[in-house]
N, C-alpha and C. Protein backbone atom coordinates (compact mmCIF):
# COMPACT_ATOMS: atom_id res chain seq x y z
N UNK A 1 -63.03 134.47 126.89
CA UNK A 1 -61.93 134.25 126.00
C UNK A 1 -61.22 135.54 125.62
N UNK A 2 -61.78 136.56 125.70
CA UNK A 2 -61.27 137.88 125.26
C UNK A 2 -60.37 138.31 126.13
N UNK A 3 -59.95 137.66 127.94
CA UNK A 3 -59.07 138.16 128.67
C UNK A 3 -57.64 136.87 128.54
N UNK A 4 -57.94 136.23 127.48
CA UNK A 4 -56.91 135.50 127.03
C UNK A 4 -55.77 136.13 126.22
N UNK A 5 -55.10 136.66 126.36
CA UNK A 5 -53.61 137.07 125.63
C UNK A 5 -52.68 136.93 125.74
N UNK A 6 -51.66 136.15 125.21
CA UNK A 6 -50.44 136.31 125.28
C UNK A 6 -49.86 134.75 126.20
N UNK A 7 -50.92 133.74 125.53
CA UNK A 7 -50.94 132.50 126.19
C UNK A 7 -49.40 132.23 126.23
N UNK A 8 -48.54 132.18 125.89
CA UNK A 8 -47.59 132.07 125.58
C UNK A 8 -46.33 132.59 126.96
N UNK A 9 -45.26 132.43 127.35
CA UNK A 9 -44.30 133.23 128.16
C UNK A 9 -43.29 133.43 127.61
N UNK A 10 -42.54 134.35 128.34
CA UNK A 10 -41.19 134.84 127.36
C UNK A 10 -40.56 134.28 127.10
N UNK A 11 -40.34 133.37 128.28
CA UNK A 11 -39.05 131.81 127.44
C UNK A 11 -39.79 131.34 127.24
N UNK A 12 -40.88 130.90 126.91
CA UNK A 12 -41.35 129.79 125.86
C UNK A 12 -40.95 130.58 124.36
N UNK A 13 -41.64 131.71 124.04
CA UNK A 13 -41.17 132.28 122.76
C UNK A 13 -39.68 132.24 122.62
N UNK A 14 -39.13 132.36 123.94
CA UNK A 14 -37.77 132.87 123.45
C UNK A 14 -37.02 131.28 122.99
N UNK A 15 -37.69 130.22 123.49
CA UNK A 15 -37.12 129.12 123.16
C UNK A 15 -37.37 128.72 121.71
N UNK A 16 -38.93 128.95 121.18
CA UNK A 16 -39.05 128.58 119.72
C UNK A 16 -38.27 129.11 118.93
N UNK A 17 -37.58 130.25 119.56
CA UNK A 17 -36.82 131.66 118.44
C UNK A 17 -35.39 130.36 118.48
N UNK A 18 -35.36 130.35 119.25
CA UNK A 18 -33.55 129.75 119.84
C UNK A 18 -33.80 128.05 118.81
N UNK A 19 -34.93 127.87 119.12
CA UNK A 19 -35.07 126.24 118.08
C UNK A 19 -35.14 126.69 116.43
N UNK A 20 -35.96 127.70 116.16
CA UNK A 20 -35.64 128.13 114.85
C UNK A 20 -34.95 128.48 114.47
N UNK A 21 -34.15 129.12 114.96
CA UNK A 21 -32.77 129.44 114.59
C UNK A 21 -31.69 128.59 114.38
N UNK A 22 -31.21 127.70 115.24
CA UNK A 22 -30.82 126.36 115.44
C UNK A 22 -31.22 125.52 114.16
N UNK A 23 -32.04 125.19 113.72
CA UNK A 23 -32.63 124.47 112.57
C UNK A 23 -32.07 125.41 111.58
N UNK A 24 -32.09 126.76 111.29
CA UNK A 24 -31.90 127.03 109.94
C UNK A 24 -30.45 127.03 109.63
N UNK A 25 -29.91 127.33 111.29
CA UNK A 25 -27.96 127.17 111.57
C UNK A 25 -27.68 125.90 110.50
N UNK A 26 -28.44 124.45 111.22
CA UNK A 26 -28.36 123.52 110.23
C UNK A 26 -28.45 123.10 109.41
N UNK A 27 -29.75 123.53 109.04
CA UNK A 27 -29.68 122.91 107.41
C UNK A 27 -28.77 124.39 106.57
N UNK A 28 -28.30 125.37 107.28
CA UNK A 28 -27.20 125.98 106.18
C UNK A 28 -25.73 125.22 106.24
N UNK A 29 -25.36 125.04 107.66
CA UNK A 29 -24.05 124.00 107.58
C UNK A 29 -24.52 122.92 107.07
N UNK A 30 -25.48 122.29 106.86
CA UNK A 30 -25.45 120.72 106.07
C UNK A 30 -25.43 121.25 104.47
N UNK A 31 -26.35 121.78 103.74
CA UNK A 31 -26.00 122.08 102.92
C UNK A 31 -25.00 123.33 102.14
N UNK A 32 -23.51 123.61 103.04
CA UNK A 32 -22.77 123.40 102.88
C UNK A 32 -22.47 124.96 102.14
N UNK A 33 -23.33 126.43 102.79
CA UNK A 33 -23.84 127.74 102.76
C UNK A 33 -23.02 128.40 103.66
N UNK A 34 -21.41 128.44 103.60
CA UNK A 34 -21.09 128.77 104.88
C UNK A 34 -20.81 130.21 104.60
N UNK A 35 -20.80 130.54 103.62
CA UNK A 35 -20.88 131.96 103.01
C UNK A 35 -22.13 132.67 103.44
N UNK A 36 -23.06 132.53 103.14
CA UNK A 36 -24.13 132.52 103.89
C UNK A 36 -24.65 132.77 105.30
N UNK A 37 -23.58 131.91 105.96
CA UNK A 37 -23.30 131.74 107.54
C UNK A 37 -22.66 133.48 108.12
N UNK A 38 -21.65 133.36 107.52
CA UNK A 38 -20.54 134.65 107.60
C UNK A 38 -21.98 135.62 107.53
N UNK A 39 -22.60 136.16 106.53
CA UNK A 39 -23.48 137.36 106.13
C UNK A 39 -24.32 137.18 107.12
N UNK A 40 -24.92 135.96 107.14
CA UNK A 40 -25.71 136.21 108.40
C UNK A 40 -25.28 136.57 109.88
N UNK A 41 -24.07 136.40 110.36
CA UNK A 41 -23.21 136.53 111.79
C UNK A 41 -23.02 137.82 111.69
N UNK A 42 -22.25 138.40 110.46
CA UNK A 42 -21.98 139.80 110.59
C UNK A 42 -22.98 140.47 110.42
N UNK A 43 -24.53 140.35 109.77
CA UNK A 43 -25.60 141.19 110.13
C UNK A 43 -26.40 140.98 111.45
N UNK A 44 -26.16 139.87 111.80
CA UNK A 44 -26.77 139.83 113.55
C UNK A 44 -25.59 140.54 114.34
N UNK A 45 -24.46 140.45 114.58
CA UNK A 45 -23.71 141.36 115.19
C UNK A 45 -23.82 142.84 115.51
N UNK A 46 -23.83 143.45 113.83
CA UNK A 46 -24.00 144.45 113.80
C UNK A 46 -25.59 145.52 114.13
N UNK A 47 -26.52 144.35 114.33
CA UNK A 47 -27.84 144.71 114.76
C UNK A 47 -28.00 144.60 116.10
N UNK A 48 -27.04 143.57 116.75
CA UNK A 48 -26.79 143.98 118.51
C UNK A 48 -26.02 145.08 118.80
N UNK A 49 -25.08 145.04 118.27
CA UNK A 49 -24.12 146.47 118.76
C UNK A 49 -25.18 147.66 118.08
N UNK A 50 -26.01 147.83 117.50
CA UNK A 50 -27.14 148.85 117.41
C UNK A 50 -27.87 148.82 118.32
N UNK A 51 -28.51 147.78 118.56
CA UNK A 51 -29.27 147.64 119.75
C UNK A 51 -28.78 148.25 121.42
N UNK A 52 -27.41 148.08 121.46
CA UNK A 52 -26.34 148.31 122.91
C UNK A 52 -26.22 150.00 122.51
N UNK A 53 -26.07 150.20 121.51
CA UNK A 53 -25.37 151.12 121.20
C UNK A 53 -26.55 152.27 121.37
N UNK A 54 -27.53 151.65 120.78
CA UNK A 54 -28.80 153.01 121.27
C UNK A 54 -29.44 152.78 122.41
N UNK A 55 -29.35 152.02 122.99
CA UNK A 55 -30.39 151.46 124.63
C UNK A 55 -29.86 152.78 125.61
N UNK A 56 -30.72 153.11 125.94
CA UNK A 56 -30.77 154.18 127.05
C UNK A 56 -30.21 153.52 128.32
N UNK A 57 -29.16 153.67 129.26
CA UNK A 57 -28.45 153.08 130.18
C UNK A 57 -28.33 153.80 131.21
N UNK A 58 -28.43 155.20 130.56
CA UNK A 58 -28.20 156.47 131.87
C UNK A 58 -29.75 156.28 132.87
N UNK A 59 -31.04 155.57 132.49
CA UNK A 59 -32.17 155.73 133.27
C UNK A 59 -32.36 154.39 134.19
N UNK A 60 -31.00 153.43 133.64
CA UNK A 60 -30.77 151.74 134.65
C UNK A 60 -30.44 152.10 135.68
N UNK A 61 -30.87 151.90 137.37
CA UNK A 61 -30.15 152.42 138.47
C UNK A 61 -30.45 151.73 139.10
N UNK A 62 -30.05 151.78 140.07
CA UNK A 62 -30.22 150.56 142.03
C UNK A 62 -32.12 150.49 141.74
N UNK A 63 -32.93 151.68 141.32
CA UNK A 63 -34.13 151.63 141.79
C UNK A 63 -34.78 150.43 140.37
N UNK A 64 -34.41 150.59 139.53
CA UNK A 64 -34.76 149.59 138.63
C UNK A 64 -34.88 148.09 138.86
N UNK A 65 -33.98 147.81 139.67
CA UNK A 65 -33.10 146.16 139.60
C UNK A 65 -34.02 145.52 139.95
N UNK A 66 -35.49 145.64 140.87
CA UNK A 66 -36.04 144.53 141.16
C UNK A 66 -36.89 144.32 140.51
N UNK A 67 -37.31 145.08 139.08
CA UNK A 67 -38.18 145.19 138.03
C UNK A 67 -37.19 143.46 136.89
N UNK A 68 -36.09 143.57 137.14
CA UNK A 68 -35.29 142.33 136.23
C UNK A 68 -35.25 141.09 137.33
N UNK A 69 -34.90 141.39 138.48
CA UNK A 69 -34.61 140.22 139.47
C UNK A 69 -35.80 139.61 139.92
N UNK A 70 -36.93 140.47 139.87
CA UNK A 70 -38.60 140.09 140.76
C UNK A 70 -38.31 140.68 142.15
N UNK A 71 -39.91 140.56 142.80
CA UNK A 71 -39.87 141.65 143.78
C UNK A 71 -38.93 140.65 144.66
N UNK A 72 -39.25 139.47 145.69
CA UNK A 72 -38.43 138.34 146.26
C UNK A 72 -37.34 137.79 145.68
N UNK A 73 -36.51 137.35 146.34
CA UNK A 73 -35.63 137.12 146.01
C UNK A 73 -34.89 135.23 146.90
N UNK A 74 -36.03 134.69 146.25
CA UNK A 74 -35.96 133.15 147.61
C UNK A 74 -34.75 132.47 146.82
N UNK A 75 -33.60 132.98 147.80
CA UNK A 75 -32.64 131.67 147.45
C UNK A 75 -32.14 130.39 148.78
C-alpha cells in the first residue's frame, strides 16, 4: 500500500476543480452575488496573467514538445 500515491490523474483532479467551481459559479448567480462574481473574475484574471507573466518561456523549445504531446504520437 505504501507504493500507492497519487491514485488519482490529472484530469480527474482537474475535473473535480472544474465541477467545484461550476457549483459555486451557481449557487453565486442563483443567489443573486453578482458583485461577488465581478471580484472573483478580476482576481482569477489577474492571478493568470501572474502566472504567464512569470513562467519561464525562454527554456520551452522543439526539444521539450514531446514531454506535453507524449513520446508517440498515434493518429
Amino acid at each position: 500500500m505504501t507504493g500507492k500515491q497519487g491514485s488519482y490523474s490529472r484530469r480527474t483532479i482537474a475535473l473535480f476543480w472544474l465541477a467545484l467551481v461550476a457549483i459555486i459559479i451557481g449557487v453565486l448567480i442563483y443567489l443573486e452575488q453578482i458583485a461577488l462574481l465581478y471580484v472573483l473574475a478580476t482576481l482569477s484574471l489577474v492571478i493568470l496573467l501572474l502566472i504567464v507573466g512569470f513562467a519561464d518561456l525562454e527554456k520551452v523549445g522543439r526539444d521539450n514538445i514531446e514531454s506535453f504531446v507524449g513520446k508517440e504520437n498515434n493518429l
